[in-house]
C-alpha atoms as a PDB file:
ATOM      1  CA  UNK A   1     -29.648 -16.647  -5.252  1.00  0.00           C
ATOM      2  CA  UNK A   2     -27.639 -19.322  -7.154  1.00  0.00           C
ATOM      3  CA  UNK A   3     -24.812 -21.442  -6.384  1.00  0.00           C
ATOM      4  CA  UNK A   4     -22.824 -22.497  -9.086  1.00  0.00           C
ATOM      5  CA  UNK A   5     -19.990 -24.754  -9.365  1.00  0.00           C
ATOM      6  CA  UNK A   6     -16.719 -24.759 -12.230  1.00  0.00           C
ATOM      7  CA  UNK A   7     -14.797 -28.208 -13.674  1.00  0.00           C
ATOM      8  CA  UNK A   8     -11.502 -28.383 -14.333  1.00  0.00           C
ATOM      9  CA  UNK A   9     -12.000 -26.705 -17.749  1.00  0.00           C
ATOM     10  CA  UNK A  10     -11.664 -23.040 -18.691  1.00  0.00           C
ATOM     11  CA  UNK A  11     -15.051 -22.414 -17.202  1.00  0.00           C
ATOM     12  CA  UNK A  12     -17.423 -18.762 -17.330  1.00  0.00           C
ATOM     13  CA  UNK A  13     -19.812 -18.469 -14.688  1.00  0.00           C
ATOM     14  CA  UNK A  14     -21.966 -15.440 -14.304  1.00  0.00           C
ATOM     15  CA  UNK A  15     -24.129 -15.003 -11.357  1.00  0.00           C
ATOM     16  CA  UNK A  16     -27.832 -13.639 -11.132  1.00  0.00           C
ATOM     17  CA  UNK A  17     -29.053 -10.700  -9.454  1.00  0.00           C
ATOM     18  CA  UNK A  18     -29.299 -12.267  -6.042  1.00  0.00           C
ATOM     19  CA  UNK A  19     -26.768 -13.358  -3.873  1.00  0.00           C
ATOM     20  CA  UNK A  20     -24.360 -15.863  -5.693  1.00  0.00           C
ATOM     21  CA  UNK A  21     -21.659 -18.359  -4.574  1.00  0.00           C
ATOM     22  CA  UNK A  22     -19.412 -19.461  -7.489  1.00  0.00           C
ATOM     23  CA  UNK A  23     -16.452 -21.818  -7.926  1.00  0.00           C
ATOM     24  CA  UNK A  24     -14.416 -22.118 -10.584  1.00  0.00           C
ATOM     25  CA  UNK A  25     -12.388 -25.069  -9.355  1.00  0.00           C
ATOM     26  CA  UNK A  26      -9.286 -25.832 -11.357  1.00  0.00           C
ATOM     27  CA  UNK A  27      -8.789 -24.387 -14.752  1.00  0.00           C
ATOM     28  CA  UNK A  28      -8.275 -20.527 -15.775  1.00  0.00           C
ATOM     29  CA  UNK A  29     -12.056 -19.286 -15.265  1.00  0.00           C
ATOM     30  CA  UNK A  30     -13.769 -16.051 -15.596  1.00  0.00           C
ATOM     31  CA  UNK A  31     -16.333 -15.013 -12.649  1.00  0.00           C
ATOM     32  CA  UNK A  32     -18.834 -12.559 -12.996  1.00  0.00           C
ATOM     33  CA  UNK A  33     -20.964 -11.458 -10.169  1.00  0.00           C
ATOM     34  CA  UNK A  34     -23.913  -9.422 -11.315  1.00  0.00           C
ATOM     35  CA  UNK A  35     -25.169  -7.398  -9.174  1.00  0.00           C
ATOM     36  CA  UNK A  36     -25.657  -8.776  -5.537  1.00  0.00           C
ATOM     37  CA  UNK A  37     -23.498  -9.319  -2.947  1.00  0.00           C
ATOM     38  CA  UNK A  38     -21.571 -12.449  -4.156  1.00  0.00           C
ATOM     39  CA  UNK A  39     -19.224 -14.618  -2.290  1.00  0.00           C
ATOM     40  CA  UNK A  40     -16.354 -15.655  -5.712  1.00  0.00           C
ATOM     41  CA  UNK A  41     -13.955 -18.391  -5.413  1.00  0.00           C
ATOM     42  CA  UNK A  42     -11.649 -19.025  -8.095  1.00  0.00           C
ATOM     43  CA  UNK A  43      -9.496 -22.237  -7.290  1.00  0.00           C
ATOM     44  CA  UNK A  44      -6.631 -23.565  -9.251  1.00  0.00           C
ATOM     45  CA  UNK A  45      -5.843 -21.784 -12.246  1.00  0.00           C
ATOM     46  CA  UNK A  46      -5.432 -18.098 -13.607  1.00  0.00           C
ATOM     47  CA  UNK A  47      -8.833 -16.636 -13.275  1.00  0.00           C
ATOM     48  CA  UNK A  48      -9.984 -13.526 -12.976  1.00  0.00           C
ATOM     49  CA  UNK A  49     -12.650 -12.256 -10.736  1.00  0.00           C
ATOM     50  CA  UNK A  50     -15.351  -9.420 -11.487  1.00  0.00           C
ATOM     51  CA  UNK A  51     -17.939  -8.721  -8.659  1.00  0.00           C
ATOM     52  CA  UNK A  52     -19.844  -6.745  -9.903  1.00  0.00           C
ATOM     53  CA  UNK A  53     -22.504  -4.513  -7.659  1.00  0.00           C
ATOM     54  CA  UNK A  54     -22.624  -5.627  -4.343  1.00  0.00           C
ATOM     55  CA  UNK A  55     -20.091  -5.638  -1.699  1.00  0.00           C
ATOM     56  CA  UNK A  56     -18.597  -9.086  -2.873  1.00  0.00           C
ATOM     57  CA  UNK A  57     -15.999 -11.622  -1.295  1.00  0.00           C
ATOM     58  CA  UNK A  58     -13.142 -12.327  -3.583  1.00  0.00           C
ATOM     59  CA  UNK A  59     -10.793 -15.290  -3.756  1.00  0.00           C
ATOM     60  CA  UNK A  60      -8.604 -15.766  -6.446  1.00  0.00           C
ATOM     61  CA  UNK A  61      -7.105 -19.331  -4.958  1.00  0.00           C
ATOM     62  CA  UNK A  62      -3.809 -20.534  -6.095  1.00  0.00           C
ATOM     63  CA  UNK A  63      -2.709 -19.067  -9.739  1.00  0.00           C
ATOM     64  CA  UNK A  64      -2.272 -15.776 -11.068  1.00  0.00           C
ATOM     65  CA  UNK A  65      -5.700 -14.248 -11.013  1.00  0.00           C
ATOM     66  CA  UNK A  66      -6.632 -10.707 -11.919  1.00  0.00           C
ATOM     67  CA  UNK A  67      -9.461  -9.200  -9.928  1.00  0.00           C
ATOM     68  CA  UNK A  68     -10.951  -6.616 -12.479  1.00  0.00           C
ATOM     69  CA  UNK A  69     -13.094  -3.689 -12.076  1.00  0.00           C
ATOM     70  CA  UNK A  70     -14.738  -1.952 -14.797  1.00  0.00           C
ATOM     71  CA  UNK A  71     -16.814   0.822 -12.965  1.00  0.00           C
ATOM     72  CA  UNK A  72     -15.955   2.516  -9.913  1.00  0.00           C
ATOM     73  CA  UNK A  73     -19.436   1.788  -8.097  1.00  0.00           C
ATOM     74  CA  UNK A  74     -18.471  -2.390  -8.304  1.00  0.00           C
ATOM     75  CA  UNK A  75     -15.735  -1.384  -5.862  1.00  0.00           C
ATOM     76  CA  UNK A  76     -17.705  -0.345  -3.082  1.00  0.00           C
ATOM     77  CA  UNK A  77     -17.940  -2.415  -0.623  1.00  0.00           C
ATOM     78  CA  UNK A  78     -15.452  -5.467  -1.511  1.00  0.00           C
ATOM     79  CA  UNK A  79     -12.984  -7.827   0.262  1.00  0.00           C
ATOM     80  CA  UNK A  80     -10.597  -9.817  -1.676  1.00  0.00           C
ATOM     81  CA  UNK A  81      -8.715 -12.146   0.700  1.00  0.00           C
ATOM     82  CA  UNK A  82      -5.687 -14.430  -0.632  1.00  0.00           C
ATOM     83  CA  UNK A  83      -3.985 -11.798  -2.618  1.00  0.00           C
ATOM     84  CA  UNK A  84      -0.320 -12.859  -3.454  1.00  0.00           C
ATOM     85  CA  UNK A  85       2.459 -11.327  -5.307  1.00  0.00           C
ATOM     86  CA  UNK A  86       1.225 -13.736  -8.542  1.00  0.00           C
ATOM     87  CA  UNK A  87      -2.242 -11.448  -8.545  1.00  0.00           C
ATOM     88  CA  UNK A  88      -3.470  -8.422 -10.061  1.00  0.00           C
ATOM     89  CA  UNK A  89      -5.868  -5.371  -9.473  1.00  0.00           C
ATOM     90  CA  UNK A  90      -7.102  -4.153 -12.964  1.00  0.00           C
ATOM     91  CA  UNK A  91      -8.440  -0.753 -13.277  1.00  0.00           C
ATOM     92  CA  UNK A  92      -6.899  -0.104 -16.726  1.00  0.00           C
ATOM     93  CA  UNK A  93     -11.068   0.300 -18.676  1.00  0.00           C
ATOM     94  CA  UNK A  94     -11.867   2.827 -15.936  1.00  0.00           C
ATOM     95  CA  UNK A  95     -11.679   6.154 -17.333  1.00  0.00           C
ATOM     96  CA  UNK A  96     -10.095   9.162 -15.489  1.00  0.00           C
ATOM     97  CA  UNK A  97      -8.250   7.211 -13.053  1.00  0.00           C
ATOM     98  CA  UNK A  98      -4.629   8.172 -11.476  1.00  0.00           C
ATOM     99  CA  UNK A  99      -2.594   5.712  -8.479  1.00  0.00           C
ATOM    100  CA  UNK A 100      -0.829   8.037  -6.289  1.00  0.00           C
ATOM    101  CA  UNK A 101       0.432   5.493  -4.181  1.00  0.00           C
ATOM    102  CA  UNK A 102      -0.236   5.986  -0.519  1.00  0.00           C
ATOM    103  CA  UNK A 103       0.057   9.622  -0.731  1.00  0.00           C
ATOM    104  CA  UNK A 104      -2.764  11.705   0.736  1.00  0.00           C
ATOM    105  CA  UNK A 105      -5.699  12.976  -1.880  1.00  0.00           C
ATOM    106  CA  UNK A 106      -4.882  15.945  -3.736  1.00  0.00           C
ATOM    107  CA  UNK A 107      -8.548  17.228  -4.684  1.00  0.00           C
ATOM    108  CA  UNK A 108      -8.033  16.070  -8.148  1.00  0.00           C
ATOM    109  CA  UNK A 109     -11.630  13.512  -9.156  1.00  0.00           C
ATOM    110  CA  UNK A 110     -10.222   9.649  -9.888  1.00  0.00           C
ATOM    111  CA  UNK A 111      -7.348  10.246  -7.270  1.00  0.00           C
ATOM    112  CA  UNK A 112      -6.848   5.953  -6.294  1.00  0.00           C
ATOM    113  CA  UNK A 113      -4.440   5.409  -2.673  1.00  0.00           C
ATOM    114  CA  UNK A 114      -3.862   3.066  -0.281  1.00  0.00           C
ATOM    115  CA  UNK A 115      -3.977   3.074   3.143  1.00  0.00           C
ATOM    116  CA  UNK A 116      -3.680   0.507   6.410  1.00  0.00           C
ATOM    117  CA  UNK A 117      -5.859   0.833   9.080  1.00  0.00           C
ATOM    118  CA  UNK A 118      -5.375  -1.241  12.365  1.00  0.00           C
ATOM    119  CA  UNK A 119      -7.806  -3.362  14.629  1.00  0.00           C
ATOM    120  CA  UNK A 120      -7.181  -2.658  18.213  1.00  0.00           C
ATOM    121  CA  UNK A 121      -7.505  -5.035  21.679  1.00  0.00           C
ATOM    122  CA  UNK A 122      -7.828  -2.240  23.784  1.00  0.00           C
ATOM    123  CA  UNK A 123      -4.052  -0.479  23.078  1.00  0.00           C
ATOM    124  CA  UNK A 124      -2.386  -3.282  21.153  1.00  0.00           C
ATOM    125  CA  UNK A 125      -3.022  -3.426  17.588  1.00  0.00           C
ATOM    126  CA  UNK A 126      -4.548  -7.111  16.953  1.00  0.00           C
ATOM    127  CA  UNK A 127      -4.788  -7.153  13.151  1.00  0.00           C
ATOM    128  CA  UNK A 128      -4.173  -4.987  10.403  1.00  0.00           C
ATOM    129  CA  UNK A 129      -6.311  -4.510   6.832  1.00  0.00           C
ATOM    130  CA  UNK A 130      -4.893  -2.524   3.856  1.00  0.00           C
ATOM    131  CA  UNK A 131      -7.545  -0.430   2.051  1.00  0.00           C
ATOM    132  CA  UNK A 132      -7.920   0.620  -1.777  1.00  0.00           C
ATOM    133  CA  UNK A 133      -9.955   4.224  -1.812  1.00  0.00           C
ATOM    134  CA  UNK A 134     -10.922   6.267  -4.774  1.00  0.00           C
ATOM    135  CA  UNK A 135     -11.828  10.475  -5.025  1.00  0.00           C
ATOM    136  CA  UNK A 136     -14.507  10.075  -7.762  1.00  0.00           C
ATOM    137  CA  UNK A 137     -15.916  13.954  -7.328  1.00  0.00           C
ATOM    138  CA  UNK A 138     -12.627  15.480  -6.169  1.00  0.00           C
ATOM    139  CA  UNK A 139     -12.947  16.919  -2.988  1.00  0.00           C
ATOM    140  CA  UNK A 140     -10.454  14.977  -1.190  1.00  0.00           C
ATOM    141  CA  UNK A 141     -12.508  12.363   0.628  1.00  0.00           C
ATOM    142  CA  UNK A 142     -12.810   8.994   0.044  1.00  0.00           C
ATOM    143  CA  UNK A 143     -16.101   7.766  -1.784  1.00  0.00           C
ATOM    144  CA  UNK A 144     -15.409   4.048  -2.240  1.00  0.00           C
ATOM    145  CA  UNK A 145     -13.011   1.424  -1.278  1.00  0.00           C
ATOM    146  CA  UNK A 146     -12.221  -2.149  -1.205  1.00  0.00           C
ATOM    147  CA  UNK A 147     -10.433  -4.153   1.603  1.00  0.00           C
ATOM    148  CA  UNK A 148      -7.509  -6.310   1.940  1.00  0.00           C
ATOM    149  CA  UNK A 149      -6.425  -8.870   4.891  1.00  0.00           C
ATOM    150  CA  UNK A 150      -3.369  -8.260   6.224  1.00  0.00           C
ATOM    151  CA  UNK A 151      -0.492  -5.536   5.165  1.00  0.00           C
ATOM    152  CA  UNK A 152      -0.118  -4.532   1.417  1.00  0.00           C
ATOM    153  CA  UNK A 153       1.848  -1.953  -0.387  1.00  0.00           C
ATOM    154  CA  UNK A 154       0.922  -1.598  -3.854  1.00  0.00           C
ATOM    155  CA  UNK A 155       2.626  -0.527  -7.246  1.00  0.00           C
ATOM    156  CA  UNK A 156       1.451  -0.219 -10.724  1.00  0.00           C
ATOM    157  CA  UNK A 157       2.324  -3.050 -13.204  1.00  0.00           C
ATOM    158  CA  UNK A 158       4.059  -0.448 -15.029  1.00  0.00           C
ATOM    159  CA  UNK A 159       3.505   3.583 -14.593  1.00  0.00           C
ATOM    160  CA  UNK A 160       0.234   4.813 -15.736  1.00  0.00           C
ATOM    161  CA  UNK A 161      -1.587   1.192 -16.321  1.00  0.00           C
ATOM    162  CA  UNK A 162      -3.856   1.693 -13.325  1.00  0.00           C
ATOM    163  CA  UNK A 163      -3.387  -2.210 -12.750  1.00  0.00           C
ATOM    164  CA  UNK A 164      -1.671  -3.111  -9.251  1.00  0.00           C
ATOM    165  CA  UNK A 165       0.444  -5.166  -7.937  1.00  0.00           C
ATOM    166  CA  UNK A 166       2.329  -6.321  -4.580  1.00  0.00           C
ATOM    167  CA  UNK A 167       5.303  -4.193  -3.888  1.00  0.00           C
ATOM    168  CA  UNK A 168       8.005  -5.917  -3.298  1.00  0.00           C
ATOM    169  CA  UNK A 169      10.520  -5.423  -0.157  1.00  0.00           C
ATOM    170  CA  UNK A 170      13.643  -4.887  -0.490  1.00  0.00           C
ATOM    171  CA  UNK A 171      17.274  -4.962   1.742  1.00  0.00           C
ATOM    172  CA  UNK A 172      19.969  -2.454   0.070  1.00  0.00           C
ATOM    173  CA  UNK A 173      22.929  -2.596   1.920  1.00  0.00           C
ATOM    174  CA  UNK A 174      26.112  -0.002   0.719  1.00  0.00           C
ATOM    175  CA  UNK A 175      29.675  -0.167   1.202  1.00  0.00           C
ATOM    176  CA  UNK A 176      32.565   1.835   2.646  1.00  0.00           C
ATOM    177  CA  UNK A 177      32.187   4.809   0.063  1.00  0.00           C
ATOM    178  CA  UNK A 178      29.814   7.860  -0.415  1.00  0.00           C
ATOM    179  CA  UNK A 179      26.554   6.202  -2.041  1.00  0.00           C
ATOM    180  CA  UNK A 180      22.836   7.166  -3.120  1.00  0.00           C
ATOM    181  CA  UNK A 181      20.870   3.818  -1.961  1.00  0.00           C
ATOM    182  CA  UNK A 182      16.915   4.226  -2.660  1.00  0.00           C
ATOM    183  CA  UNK A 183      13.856   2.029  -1.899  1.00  0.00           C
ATOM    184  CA  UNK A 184      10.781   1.632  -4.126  1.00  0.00           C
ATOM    185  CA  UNK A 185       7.010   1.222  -3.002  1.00  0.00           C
ATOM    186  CA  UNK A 186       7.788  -1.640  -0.660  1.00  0.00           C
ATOM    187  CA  UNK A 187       8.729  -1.725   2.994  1.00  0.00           C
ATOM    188  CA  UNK A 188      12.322  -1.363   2.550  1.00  0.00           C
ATOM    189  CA  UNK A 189      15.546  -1.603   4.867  1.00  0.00           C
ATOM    190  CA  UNK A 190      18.526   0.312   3.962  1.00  0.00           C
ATOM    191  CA  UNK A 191      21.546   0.247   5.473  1.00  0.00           C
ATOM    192  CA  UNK A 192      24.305   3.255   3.987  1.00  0.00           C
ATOM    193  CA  UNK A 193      27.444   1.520   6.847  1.00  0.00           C
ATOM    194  CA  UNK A 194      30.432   3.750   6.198  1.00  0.00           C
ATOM    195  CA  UNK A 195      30.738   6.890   3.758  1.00  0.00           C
ATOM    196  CA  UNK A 196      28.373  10.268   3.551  1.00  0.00           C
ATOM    197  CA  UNK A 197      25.587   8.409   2.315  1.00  0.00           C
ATOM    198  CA  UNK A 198      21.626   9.487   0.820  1.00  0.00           C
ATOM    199  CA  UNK A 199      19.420   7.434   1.958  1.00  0.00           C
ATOM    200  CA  UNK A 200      15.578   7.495   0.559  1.00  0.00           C
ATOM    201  CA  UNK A 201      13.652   4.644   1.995  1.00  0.00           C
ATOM    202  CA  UNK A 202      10.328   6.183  -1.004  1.00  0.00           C
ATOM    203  CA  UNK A 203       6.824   4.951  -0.361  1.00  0.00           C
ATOM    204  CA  UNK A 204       5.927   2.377   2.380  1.00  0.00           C
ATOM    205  CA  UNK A 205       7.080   1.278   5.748  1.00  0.00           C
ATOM    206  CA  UNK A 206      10.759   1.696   6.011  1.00  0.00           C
ATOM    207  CA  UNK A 207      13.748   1.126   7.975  1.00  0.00           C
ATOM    208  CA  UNK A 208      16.976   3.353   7.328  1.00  0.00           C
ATOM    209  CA  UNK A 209      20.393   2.366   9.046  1.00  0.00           C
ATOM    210  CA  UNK A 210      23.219   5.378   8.170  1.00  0.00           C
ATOM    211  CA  UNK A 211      25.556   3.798   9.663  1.00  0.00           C
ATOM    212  CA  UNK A 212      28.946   5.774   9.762  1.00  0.00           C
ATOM    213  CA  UNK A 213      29.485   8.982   8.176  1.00  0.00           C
ATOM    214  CA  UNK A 214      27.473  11.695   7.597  1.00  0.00           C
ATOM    215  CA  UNK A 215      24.450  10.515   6.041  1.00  0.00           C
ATOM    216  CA  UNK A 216      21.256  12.180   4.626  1.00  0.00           C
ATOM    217  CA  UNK A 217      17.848  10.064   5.387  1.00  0.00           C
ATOM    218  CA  UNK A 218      14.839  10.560   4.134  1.00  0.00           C
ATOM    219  CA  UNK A 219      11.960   8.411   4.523  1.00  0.00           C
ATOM    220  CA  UNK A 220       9.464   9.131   2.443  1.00  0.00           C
ATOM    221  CA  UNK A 221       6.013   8.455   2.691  1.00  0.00           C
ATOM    222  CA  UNK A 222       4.589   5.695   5.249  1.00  0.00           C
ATOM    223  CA  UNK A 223       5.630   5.065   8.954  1.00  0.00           C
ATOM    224  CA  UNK A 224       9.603   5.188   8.715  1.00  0.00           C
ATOM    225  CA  UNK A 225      12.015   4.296  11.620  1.00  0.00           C
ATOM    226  CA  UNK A 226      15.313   6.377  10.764  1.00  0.00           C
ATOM    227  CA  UNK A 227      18.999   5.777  12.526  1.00  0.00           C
ATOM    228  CA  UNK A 228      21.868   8.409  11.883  1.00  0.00           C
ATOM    229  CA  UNK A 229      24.321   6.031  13.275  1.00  0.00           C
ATOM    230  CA  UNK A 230      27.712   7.791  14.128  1.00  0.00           C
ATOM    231  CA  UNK A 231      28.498  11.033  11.974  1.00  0.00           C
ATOM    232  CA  UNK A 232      26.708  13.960  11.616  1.00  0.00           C
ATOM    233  CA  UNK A 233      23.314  12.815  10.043  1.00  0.00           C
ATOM    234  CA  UNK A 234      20.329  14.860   8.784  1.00  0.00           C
ATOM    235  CA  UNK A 235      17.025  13.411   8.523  1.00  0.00           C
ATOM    236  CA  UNK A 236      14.909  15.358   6.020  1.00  0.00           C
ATOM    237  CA  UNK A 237      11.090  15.447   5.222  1.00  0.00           C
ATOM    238  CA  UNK A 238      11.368  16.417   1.372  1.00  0.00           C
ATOM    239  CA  UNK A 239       7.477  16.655   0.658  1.00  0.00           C
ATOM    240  CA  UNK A 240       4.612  17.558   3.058  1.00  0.00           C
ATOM    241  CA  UNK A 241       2.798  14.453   2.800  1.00  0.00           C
ATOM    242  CA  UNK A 242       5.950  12.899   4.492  1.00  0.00           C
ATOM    243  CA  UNK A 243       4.134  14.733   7.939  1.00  0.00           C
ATOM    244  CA  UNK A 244       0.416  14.032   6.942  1.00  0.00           C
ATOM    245  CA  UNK A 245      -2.518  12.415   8.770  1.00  0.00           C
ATOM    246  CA  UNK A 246      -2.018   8.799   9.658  1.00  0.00           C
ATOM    247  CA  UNK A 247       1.695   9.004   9.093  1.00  0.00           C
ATOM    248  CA  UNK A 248       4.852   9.168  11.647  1.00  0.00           C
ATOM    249  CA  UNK A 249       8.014   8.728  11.552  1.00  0.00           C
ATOM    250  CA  UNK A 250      10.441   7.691  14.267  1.00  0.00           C
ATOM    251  CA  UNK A 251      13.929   8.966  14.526  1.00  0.00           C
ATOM    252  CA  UNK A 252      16.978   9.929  16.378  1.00  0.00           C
ATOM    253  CA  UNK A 253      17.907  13.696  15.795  1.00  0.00           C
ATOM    254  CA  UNK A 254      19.789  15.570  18.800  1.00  0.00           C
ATOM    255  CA  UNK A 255      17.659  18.987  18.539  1.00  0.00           C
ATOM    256  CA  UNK A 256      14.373  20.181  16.358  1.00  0.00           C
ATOM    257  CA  UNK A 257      14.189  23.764  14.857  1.00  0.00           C
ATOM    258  CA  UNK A 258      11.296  24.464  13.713  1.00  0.00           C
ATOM    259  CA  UNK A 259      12.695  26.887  10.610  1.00  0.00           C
ATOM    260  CA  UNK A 260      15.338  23.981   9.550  1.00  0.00           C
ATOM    261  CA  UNK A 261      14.500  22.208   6.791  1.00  0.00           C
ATOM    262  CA  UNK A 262      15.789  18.815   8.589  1.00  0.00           C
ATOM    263  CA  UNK A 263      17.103  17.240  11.970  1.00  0.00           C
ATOM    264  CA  UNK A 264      20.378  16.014  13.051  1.00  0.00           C
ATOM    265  CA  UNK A 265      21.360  12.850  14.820  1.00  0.00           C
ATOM    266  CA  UNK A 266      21.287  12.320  18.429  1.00  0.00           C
ATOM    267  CA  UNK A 267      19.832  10.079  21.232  1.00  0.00           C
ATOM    268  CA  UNK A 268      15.938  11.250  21.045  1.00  0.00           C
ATOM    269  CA  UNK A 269      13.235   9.973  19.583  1.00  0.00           C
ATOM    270  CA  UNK A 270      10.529  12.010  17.558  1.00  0.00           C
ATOM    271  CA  UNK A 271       6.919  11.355  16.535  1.00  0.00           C
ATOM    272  CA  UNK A 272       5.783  13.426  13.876  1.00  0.00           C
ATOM    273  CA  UNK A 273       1.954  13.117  14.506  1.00  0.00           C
ATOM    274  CA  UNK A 274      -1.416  13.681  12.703  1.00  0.00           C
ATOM    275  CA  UNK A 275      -1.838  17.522  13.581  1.00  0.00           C
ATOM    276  CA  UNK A 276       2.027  17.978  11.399  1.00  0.00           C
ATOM    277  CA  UNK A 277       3.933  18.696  15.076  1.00  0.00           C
ATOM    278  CA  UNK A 278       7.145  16.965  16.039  1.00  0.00           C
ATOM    279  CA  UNK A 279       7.276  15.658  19.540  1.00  0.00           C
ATOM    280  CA  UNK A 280      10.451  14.763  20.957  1.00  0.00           C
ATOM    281  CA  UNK A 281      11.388  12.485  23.899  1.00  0.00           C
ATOM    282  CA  UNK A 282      13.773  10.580  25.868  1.00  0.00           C
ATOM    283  CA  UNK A 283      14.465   7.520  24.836  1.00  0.00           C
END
């Protein structure tokens, strides 16, 4: 067990085997963890963080830091707490890897997602942590993951890099004629206001306003709260996964065929749920 402390130089500081504590302090430092379970504080400065073994506490402090993994078994296990849009997740010198976003596991080995899992006070949801998991053999279960404080949507850097980043939100807002308005990874609000519009609020937590006209929403993957808004709307689920475990969406279709392919606008409210039924009620 060691605890060792940074200047305000471009310090390294590797721990031992035991249970570490380092600082960096100011500067842009490079912690290493070893193999315990290590408690790594970065400070000021653009460091970058590497665990190691061990389910490990990581703070990266103020800066852009870069909290890098270079084996899939150092990810067991961690929390990294102070994350900001500045930071990174680096998974780039980890063979075999693929993001896939939030999406559910496809049975393919290196499969990485995200997912958000709430803390409850008997029915109200008191806190909410975001989760990193990774498929290493394939079989569509999650082997290892790392935790986040709080509620995160992630994107790559740029497609294939396997390093992450926030997702930013966005507000899209159309006009009076016919438009295609579409979200990213983020929790997104679009609003279409007048003219036929396609909406497609993509991956994360997203709010879609049709406004007037006849719109087309789709919401994508994540838990989605759709409004036709006057017009004949359709809300359609384009993928399966938009219907898959952990996921609902809420919207406001007037009737629910089972053979259509979507559902048009009315004054009910629907809750697809984990078993892939829609439930409709009053609202």
């Amino acid at each position: 067990m060691a605890i060792k402390v940074g200047t305000t130089s471009n310090d390294v500081i590797t721990g031992t085997a035991g249970l570490d504590t380092l600082y960096g302090l100011a500067g842009n430092d490079t912690l290493r963890g070893s193999s315990g379970r290590d408690i790594l504080s970065g400070g000021d400065g653009n460091d970058v963080l590497e665990g190691g073994l061990g389910a490990d506490s990581l703070n990266g402090g103020a800066g852009a830091d870069t909290f890098k993994y270079t084996n899939t078994n150092d990810i067991k296990g961690d929390k990294i707490v102070n994350f900001s849009a500045e930071d990174r997740i680096d998974f780039s010198t980890i063979p075999g890897l693929k993001f896939i976003s939030n999406a559910q596991f496809t049975g393919a080995a290196g499969n990485i997602r995200y997912y958000y899992a709430d803390t409850f006070s008997g029915t109200n949801a008191t806190a909410r942590s975001t989760f990193i998991a990774i498929d290493t053999n394939g079989d569509a279960e999650e082997d290892l993951s790392l935790v986040f404080l709080g509620h995160v949507n992630f994107t790559e850097t740029t497609p294939g890099s396997l390093i992450l980043k926030i997702a930013p939100n966005q507000t899209l807002t159309g006009t009076v004629a016919a438009e295609t308005l579409s979200g990213k990874a983020g929790d997104d609000t679009i609003s279409g206001l007048a003219g036929n519009d396609l909406l497609n609020g993509g991956d994360g937590d997203d709010k879609l306003l049709g406004g007037d006209g006849d719109d087309i929403l789709l919401g994508g993957l994540g838990i989605d709260y759709l409004t036709g808004g006057n017009g004949n709307d359709s809300f359609r689920f384009a993928d399966p996964e938009d219907f898959s475990q952990g996921y609902a969406s809420y919207l406001y279709p007037e009737r629910y065929t089972p053979q259509s392919k979507y559902l048009r606008q009315s004054r009910r409210l629907v809750y697809v749920n984990r078993s892939k039924r829609v439930k409709m009620c009053a609202t």
